[in-house]
Protein backbone atom coordinates (compact mmCIF):
# COMPACT_ATOMS: atom_id res chain seq x y z
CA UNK A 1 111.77 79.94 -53.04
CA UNK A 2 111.48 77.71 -50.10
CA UNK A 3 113.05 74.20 -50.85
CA UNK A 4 111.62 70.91 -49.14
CA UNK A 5 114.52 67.36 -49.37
CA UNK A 6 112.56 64.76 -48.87
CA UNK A 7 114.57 61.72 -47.73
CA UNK A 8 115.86 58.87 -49.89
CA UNK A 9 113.19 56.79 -51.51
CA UNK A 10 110.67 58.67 -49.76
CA UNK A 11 108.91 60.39 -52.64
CA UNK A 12 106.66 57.29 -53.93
CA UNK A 13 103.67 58.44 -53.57
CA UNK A 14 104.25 61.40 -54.97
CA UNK A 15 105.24 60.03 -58.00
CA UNK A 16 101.64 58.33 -58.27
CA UNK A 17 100.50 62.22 -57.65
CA UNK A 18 99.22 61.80 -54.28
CA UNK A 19 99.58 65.14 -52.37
CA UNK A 20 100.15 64.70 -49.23
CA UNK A 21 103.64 64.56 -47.38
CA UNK A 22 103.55 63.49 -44.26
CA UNK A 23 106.43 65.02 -41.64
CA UNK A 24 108.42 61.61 -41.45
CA UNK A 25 109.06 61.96 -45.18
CA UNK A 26 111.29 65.08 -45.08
CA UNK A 27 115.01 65.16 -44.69
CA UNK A 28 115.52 68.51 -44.36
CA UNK A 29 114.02 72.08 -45.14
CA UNK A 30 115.67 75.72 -46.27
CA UNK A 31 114.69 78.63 -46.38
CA UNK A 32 112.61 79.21 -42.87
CA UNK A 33 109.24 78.73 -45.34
CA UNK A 34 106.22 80.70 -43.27
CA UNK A 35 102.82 78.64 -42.58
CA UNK A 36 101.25 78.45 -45.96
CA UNK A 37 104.63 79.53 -48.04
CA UNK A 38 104.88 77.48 -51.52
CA UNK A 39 107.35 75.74 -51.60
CA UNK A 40 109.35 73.65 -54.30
CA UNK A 41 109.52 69.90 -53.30
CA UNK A 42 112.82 67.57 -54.39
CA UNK A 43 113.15 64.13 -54.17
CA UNK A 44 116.46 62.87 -51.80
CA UNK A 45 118.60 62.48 -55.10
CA UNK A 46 117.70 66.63 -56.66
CA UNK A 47 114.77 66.18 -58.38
CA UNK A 48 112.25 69.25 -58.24
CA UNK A 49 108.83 66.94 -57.66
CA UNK A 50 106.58 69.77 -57.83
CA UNK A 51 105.38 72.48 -55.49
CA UNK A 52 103.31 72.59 -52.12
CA UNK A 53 101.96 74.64 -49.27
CA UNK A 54 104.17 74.55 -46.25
CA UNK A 55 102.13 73.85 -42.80
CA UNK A 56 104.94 73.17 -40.33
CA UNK A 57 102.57 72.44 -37.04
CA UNK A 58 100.84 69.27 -39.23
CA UNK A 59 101.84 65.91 -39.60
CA UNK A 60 100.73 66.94 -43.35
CA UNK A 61 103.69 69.34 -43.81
CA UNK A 62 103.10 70.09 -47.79
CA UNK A 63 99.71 69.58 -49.55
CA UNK A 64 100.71 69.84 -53.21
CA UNK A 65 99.53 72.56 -55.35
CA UNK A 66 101.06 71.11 -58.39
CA UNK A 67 103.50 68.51 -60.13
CA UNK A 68 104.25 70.89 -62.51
CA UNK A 69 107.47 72.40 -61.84
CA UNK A 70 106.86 75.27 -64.11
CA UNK A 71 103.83 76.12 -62.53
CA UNK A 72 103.34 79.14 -60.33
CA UNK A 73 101.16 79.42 -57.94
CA UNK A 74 99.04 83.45 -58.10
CA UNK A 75 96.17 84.43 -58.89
CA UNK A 76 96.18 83.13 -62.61
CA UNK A 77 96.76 79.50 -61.46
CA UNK A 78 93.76 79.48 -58.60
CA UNK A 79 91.12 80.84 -60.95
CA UNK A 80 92.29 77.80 -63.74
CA UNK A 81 91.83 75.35 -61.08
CA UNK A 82 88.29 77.21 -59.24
CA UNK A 83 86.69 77.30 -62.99
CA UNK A 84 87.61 74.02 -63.75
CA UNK A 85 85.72 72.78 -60.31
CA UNK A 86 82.97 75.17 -60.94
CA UNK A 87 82.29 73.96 -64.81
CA UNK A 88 82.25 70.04 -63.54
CA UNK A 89 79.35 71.00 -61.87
CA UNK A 90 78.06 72.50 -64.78
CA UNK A 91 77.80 69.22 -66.41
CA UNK A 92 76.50 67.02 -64.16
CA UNK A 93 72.84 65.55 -64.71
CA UNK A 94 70.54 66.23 -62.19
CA UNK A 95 72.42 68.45 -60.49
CA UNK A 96 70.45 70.95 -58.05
CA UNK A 97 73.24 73.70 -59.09
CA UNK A 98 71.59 76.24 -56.20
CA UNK A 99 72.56 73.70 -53.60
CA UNK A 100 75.51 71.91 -54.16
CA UNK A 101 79.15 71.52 -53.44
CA UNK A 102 81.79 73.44 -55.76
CA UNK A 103 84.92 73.02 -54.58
CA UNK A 104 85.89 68.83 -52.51
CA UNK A 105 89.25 70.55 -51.47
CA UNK A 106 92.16 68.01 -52.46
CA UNK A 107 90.35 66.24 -54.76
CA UNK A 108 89.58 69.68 -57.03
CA UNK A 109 93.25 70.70 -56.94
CA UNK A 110 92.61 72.75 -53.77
CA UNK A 111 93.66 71.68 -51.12
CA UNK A 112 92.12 72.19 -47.82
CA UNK A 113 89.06 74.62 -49.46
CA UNK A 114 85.44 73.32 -49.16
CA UNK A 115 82.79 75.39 -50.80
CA UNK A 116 78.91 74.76 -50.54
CA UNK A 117 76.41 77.03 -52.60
CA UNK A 118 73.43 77.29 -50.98
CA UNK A 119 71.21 79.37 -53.56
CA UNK A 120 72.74 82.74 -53.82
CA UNK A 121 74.91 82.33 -51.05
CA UNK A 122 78.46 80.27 -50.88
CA UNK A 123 79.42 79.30 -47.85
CA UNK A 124 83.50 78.51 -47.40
CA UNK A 125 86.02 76.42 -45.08
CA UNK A 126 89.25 77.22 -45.17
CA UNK A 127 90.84 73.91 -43.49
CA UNK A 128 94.37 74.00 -44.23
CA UNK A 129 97.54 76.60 -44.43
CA UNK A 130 97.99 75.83 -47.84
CA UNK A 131 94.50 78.09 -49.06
CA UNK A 132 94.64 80.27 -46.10
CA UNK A 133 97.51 81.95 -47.29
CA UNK A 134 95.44 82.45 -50.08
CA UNK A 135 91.76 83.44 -48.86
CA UNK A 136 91.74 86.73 -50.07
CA UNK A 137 92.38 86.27 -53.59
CA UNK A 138 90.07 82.57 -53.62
CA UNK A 139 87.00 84.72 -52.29
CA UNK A 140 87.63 87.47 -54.57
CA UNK A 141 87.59 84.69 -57.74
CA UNK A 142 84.71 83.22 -56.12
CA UNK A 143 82.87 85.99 -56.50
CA UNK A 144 83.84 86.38 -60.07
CA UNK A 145 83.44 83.18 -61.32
CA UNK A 146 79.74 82.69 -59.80
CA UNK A 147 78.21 86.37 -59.41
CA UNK A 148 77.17 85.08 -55.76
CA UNK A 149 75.56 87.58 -53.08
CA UNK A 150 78.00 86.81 -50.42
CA UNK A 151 80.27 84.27 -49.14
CA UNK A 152 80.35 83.08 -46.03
CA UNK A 153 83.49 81.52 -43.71
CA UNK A 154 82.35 78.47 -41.60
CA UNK A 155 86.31 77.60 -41.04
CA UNK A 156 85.30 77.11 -37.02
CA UNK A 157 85.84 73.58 -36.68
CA UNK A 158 88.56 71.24 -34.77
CA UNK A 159 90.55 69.84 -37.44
CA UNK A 160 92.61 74.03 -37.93
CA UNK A 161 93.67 72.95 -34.55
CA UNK A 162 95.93 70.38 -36.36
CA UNK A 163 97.53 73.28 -38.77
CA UNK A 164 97.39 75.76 -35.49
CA UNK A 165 94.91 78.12 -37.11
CA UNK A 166 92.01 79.56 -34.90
CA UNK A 167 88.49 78.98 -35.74
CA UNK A 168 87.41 81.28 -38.20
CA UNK A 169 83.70 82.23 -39.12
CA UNK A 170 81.76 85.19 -40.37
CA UNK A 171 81.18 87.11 -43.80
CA UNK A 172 84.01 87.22 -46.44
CA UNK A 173 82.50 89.23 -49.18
CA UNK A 174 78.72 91.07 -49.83
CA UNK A 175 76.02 90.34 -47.85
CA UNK A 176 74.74 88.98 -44.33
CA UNK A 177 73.05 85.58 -44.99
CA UNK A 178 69.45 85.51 -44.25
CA UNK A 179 68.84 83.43 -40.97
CA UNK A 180 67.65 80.86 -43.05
CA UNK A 181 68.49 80.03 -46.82
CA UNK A 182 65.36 77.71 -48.62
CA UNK A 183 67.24 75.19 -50.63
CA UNK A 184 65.09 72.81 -53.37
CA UNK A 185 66.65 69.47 -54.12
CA UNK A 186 64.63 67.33 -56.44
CA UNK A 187 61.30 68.88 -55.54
CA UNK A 188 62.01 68.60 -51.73
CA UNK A 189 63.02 71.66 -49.78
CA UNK A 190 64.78 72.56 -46.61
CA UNK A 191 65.61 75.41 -44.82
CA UNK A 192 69.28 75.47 -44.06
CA UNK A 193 71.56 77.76 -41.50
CA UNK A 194 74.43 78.45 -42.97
CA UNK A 195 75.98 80.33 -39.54
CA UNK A 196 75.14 78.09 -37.24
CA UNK A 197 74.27 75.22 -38.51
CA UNK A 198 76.81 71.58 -38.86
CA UNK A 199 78.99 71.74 -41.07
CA UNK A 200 78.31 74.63 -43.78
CA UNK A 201 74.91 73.87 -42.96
CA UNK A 202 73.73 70.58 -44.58
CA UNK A 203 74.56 67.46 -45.68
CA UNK A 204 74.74 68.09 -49.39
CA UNK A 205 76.49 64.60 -49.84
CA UNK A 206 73.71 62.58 -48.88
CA UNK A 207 71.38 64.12 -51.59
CA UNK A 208 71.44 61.59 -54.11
CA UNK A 209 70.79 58.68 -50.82
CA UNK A 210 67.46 60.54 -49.44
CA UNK A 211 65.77 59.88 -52.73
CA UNK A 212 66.79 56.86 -52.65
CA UNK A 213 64.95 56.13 -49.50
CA UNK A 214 62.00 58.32 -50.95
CA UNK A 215 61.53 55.38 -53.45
CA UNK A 216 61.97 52.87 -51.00
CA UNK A 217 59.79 54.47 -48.37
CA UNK A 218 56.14 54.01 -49.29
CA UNK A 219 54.25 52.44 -47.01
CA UNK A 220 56.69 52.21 -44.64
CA UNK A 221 57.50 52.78 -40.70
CA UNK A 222 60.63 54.87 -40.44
CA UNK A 223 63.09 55.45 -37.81
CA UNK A 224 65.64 58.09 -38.78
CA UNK A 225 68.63 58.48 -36.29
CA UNK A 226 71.36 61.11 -36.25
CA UNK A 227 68.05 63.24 -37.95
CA UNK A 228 69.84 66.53 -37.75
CA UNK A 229 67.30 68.70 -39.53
CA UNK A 230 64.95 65.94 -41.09
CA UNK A 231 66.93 65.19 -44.48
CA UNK A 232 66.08 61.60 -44.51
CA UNK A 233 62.50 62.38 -42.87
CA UNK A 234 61.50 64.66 -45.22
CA UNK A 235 62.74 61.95 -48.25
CA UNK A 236 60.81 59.12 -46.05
CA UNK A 237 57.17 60.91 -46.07
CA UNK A 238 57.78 62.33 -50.07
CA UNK A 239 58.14 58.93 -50.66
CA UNK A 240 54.58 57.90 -48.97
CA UNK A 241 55.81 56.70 -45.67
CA UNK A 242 53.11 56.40 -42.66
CA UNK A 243 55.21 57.44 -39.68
CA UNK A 244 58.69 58.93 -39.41
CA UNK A 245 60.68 58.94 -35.75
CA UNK A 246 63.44 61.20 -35.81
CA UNK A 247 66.27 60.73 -33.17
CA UNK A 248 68.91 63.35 -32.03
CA UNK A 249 70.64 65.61 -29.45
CA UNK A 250 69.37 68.69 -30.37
CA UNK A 251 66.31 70.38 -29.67
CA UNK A 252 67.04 73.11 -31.88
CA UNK A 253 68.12 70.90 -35.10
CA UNK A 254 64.90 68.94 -34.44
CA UNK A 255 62.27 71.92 -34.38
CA UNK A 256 64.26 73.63 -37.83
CA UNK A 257 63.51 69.59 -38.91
CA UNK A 258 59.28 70.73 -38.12
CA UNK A 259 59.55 73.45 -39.97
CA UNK A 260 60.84 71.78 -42.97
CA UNK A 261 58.15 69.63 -42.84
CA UNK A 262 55.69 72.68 -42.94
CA UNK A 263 57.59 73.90 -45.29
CA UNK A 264 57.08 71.08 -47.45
CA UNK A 265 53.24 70.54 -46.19
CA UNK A 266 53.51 67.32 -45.29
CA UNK A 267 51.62 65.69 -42.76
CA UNK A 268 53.11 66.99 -39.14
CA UNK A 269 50.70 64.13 -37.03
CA UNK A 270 53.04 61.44 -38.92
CA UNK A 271 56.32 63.15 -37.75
CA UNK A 272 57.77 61.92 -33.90
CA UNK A 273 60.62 63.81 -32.68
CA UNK A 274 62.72 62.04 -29.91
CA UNK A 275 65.58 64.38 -28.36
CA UNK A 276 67.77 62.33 -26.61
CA UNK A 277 71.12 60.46 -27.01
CA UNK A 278 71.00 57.49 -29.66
CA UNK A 279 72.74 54.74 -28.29
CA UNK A 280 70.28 54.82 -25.23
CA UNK A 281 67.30 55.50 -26.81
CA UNK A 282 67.62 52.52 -29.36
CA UNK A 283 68.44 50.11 -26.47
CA UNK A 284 64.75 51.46 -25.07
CA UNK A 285 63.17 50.96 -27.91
CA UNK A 286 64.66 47.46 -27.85
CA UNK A 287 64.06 46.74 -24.90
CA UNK A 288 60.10 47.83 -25.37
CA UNK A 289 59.90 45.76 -28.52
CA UNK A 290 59.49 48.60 -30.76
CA UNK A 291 60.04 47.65 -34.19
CA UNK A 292 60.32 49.71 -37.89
CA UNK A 293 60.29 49.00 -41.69
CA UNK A 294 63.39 51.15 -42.11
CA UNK A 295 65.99 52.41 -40.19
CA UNK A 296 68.37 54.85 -40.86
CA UNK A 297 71.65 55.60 -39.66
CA UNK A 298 73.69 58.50 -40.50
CA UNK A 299 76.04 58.84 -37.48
CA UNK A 300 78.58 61.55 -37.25
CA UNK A 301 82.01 60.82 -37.60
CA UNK A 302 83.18 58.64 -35.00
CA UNK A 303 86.84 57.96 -36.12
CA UNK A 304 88.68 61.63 -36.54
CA UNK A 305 91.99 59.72 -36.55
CA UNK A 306 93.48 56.28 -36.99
CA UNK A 307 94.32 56.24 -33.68
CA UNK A 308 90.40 56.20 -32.93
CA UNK A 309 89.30 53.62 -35.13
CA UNK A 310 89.43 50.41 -32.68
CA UNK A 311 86.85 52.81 -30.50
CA UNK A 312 84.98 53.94 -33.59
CA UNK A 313 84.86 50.47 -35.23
CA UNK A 314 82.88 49.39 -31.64
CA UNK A 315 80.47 52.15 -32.00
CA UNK A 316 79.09 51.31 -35.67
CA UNK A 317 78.97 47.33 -34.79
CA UNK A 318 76.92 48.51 -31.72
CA UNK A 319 74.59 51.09 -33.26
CA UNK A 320 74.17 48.36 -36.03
CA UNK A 321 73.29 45.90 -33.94
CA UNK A 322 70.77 47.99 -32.15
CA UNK A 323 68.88 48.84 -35.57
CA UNK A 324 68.98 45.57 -37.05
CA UNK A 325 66.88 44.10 -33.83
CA UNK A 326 64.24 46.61 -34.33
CA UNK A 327 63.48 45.98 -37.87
CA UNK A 328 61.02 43.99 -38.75
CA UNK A 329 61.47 40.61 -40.91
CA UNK A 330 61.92 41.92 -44.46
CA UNK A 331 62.93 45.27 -43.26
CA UNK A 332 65.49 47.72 -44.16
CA UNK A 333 68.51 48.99 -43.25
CA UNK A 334 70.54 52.43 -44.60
CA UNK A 335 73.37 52.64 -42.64
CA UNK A 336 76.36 54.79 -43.43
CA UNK A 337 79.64 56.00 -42.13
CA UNK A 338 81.30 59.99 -43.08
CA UNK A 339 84.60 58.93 -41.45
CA UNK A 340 87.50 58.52 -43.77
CA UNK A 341 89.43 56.16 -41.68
CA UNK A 342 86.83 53.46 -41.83
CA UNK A 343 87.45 51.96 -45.30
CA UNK A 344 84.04 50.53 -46.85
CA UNK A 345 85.55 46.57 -47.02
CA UNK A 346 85.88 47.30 -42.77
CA UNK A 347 82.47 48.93 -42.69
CA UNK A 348 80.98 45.84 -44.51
CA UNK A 349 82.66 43.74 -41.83
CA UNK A 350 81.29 45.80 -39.60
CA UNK A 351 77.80 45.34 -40.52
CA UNK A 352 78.13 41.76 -41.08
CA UNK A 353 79.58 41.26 -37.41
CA UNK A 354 77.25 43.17 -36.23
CA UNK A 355 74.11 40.88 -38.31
CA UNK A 356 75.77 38.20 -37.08
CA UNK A 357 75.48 39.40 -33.25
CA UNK A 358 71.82 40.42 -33.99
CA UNK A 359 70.53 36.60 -35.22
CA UNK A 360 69.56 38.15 -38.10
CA UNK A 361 70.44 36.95 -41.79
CA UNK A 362 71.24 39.98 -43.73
CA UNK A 363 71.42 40.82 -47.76
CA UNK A 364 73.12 43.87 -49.17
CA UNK A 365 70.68 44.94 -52.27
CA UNK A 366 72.70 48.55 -52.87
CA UNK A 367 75.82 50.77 -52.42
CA UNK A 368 75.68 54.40 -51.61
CA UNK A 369 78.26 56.64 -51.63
CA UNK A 370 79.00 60.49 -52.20
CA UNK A 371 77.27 62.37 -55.17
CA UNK A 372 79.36 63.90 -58.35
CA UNK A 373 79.57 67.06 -56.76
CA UNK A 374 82.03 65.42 -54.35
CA UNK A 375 84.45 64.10 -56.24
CA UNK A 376 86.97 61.32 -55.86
CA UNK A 377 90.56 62.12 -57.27
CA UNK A 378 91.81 58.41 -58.22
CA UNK A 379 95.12 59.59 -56.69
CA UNK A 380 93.56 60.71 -53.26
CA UNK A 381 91.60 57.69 -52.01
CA UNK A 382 90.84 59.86 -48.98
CA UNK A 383 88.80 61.71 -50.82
CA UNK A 384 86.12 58.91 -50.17
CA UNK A 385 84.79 59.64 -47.26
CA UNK A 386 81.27 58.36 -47.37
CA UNK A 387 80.07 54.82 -47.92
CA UNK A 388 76.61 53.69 -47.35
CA UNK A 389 74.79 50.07 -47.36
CA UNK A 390 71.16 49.35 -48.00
CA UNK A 391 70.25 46.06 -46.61
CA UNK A 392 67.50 43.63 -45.69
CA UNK A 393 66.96 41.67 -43.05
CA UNK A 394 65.28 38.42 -42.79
């Protein structure tokens, strides 16, 4: 097998089972591994660590299947570690099981593999050498393990440029997905495109944060932003709000947004949809003294790298500013961040500054962050991605 030195002293996190090494961290490599090869990992005085996938174009060069010398890595070993994903969610209360996630990648013991159900369908992204060297026998245990109709590869997205993979999308195993998959998620429902669609489709991970607003919403003016396909909107008039105003680039996310609120039969005359690009049309509505009850803000990721966060940091403070002056006093602000790189004690700063900018004195009365079917490994503090603050304004 493959072997992977890693230089003196080097091999610290790995001891605290984080599984990631980074490029810098190797001394030297044998055995001309391929892209995705396991490999065993020693530490710069002979001692056999573990074993990892090899992904020599990435500044991640070995995500860690296992610190278990002994342990080899076929077919046996990825069903253990798919089952033992797939039964968590088995366990969890309140759990829409038709329309969750199944496999969080690293911090399941897979690294690099995201899998969404969306009712009979799974939909997969293969992100990282490590599982693509694998794919064939993961979607062949997938469909084991869950009995699913087909599964579906949404692996077309920038970060496979990083391991030099091409984007990758299309059906794995059984059938076509319909155009449109009808998901329920405490008693609201949404139509979903898996093919085309962000992401595998939906934001899954904010489940557990739309009912939140649902119970906060009644009564209320609403002004969703980043609305993708109405997640948040449909929450907001559930929950008994008058008027919803959804904000984003897409014409095409925005009108699949309608129809969920048909399909829902909810008032359409209270729904607003605003195509256009955020930034500017919040400084209009500023600047026309518009003003909300709520406002929600559920950008996309605006730091892909650490290298990007000075840039991203400026975004959030300025999209935060722009919401807080159109609430009005006693109104509310959700406003999250997806991007990994922005650590929830900077986003909190964030916010504040951004209060601070906006005259406006500012309360945090709750914390949101991803849902149990996205779990956090404690040794993978990457895994937590999303953070979320609800605040008031005075």
């Amino acid at each position: 097998m493959p072997v992977i030195t890693l230089k003196a002293g080097r091999e610290k996190s790995l001891i605290r089972l984080h599984p990631w090494i980074f490029s810098g961290a190797i001394d030297r490599i044998e055995g001309d591994p391929a892209a995705g090869a396991v490999v065993d990992v020693y530490t710069g005085d002979g001692v056999l660590i573990g074993r990892g996938g090899y992904s020599p174009a990435s500044q991640i060069t070995v995500r860690m299947w296992s610190f278990v010398p002994e342990d080899t890595i076929d077919r046996e070993f990825l069903q253990q570690r798919l089952s033992t994903a797939i039964d968590l969610r088995s366990v969890l209360p309140s759990l829409p099981v038709a329309a969750c996630r199944l496999i969080n990648a690293e911090s399941d013991g897979m690294p690099g593999l995201i899998v969404d159900r969306y009712g009979e369908f799974l939909v997969c992204q293969f992100l990282a050498c490590t599982v693509e060297a694998f794919k064939q026998e993961i979607v062949e245990l997938l469909q084991e393990l869950t009995g699913c109709q087909g599964i579906y590869e949404r692996s077309d997205v920038s970060v496979r440029n990083k391991e030099n993979l091409p984007p990758a999308a299309g059906v794995l195993a059984g059938s076509e997905p319909p155009e449109l998959i009808t998901i329920t998620e405490h008693e609201r429902q949404y139509h979903v495109d898996i093919r085309t669609g962000q992401k595998t489709g939906f934001y899954l991970d904010q489940r557990d944060n739309r009912t939140c607003l649902a119970a906060l919403a009644e009564g209320k003016s609403v002004l969703n932003c980043f609305s993708y396909t109405g997640g948040f909107a449909i929450a907001a008039l559930t929950g008994g709000a008058t008027d919803v105003t959804n904000i984003d680039t897409s014409a095409k996310v925005l009108e699949l947004g309608r129809r969920n609120v048909e399909l829902n039969e909810l008032p359409s005359e209270r729904v607003t949809d605003v195509e256009g690009d955020v930034f500017e049309v919040l400084r209009q509505y500023r600047d026309s003294r518009r003003n909300f009850d709520v406002v929600v803000l559920d950008p996309p990721r605006f730091a892909e790298s650490k290298m990007r966060l000075p840039q991203a940091s400026r975004g959030y403070k300025d999209i935060n500013l722009l919401a807080l002056k159109l609430l009005r006093p006693g109104g509310l602000l959700l406003t999250y961040s997806c991007s990994g790189h922005v650590a929830p004690d900077l986003f909190q700063k964030i916010v504040s500054d951004a209060a601070l900018d906006a005259d406006r004195v500012v309360q945090i009365i709750d914390r949101h962050a991803q849902p149990g079917d996205h779990p956090i490994a404690l040794t993978f503090p990457e895994g937590q991605y999303l953070k979320g603050l609800v605040c008031r304004a005075q």
